[in-house]
C-alpha atoms as a PDB file:
ATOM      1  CA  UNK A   1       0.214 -12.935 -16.783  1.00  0.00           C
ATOM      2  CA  UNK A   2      -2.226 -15.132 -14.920  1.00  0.00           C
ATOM      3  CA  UNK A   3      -5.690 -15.134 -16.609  1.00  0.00           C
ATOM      4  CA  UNK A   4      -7.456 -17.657 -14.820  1.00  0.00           C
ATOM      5  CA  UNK A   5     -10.743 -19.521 -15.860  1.00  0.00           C
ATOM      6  CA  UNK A   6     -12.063 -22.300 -13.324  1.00  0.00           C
ATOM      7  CA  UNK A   7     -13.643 -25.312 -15.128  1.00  0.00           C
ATOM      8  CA  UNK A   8     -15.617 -27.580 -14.299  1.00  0.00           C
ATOM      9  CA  UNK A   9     -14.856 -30.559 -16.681  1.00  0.00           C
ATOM     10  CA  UNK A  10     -11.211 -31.866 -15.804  1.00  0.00           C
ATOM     11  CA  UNK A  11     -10.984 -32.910 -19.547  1.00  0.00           C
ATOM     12  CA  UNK A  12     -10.841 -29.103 -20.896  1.00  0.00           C
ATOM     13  CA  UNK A  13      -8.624 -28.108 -17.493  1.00  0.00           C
ATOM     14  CA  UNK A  14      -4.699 -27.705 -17.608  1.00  0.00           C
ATOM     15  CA  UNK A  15      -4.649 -27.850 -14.336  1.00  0.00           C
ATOM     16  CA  UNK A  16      -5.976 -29.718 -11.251  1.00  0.00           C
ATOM     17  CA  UNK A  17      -5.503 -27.111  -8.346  1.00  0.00           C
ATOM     18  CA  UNK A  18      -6.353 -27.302  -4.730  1.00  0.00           C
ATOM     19  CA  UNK A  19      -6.869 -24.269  -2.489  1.00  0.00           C
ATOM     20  CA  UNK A  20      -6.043 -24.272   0.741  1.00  0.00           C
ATOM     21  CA  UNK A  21      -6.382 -22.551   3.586  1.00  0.00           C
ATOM     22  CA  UNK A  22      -3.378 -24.050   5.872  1.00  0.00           C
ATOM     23  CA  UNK A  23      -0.639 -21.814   4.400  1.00  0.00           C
ATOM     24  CA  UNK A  24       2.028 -24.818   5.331  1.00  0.00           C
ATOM     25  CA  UNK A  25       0.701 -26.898   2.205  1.00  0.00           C
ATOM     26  CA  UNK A  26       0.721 -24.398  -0.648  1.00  0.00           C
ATOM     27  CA  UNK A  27       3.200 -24.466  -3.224  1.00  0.00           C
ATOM     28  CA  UNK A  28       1.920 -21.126  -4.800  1.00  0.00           C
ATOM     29  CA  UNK A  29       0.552 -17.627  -2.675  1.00  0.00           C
ATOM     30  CA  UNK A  30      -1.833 -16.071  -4.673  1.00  0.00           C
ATOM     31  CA  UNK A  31      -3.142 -12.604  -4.798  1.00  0.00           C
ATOM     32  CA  UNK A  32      -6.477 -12.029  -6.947  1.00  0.00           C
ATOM     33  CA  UNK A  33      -7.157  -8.747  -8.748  1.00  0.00           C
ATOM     34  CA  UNK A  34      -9.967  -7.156 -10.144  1.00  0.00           C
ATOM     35  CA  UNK A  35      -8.632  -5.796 -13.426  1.00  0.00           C
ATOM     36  CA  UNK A  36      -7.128  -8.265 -16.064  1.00  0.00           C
ATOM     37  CA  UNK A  37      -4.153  -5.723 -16.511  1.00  0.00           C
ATOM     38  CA  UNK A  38      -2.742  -6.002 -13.237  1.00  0.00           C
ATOM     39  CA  UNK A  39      -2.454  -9.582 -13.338  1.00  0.00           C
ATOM     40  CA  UNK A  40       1.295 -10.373 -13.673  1.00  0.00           C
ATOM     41  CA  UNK A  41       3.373 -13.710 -13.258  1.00  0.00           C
ATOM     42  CA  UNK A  42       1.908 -16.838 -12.197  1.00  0.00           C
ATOM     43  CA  UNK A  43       0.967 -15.436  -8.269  1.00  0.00           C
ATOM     44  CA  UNK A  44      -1.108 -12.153  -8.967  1.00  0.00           C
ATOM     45  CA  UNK A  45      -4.247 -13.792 -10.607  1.00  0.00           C
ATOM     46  CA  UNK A  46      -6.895 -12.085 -12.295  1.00  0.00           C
ATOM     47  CA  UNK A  47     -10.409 -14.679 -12.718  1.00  0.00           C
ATOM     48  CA  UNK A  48     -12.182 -14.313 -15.967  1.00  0.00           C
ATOM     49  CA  UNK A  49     -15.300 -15.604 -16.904  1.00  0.00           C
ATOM     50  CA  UNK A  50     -14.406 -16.393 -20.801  1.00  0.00           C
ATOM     51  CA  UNK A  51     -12.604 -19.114 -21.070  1.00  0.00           C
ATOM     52  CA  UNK A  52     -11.433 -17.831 -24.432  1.00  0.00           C
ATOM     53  CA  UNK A  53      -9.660 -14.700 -22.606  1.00  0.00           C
ATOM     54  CA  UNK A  54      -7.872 -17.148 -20.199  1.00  0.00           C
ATOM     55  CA  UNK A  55      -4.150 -18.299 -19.923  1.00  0.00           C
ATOM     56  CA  UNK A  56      -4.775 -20.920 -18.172  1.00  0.00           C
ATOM     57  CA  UNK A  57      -8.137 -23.124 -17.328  1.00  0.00           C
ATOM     58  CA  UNK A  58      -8.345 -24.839 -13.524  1.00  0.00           C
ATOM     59  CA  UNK A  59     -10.107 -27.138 -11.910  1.00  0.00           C
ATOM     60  CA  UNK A  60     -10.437 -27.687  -8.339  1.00  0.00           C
ATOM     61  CA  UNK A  61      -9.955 -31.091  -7.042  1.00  0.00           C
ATOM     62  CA  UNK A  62      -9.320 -32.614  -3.980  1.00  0.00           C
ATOM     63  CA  UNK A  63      -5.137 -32.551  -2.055  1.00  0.00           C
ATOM     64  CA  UNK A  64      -4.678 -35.902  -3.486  1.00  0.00           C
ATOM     65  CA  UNK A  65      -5.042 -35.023  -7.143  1.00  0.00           C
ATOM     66  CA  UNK A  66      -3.698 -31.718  -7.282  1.00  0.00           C
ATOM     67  CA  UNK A  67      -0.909 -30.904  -9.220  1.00  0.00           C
ATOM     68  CA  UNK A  68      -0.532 -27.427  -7.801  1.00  0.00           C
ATOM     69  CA  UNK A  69      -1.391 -26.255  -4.323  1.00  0.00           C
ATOM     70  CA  UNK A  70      -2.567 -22.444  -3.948  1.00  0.00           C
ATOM     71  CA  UNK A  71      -2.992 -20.023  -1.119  1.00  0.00           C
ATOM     72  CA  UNK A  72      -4.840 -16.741  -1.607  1.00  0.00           C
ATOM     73  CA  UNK A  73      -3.071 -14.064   0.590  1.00  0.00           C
ATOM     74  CA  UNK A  74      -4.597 -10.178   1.186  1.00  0.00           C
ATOM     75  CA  UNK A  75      -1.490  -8.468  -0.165  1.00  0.00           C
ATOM     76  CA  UNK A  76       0.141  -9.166  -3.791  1.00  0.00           C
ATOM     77  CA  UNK A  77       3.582  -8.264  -1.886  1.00  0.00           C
ATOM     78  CA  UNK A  78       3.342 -12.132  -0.083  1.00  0.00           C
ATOM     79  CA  UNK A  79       2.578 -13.632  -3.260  1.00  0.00           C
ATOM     80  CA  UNK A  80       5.042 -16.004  -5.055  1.00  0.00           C
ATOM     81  CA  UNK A  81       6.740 -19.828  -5.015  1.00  0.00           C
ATOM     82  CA  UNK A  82       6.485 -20.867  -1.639  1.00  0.00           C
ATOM     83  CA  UNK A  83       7.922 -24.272  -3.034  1.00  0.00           C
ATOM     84  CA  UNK A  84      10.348 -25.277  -5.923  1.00  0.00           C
ATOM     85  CA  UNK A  85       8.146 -24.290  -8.780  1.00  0.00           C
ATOM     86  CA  UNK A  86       5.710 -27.377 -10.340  1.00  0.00           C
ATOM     87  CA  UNK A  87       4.918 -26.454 -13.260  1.00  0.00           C
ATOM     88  CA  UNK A  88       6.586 -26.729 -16.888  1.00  0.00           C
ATOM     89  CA  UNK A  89       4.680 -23.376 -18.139  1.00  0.00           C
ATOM     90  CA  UNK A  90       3.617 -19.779 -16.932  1.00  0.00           C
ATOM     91  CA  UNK A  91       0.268 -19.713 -15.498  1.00  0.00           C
END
């Protein structure tokens, strides 16, 4: 389940994700959701507010220092690894 929290301190982040909108680049489609219990996986994102509720913390950077690229999409059907998967834990 993808609880997400966007930081903005790079020290407390897990994560340094770009978003993108050229589809071509993105390593990950994602699909956000509006209730935390249809979140599922690491592509069907729900964004929290509480950093305490979240299972993972991101913060946007720039291409170069991104260590996961995301696309949002408008269906949670197109969502999922567009490229070999990056990351050594669930989202």
């Amino acid at each position: 389940m993808a609880v997400i929290f966007q930081t903005y301190s790079v020290a407390e982040a897990h994560l340094k994700v770009h978003v993108t909108k050229n589809s071509g680049l993105a390593d990950l489609f994602v699909y956000s959701v509006s209730s935390v219990g249809r979140a599922t996986g690491d592509s069907i994102w729900y964004m929290t507010e509480s950093r305490a509720r979240a299972t993972s913390r991101i913060y946007l950077s720039a291409l170069a220092e991104a260590a996961l690229v995301v696309f949002f999409v408008d269906a949670p059907a197109k969502a999922g690894w567009r490229k070999a998967r990056k990351l050594g834990r669930a989202l």
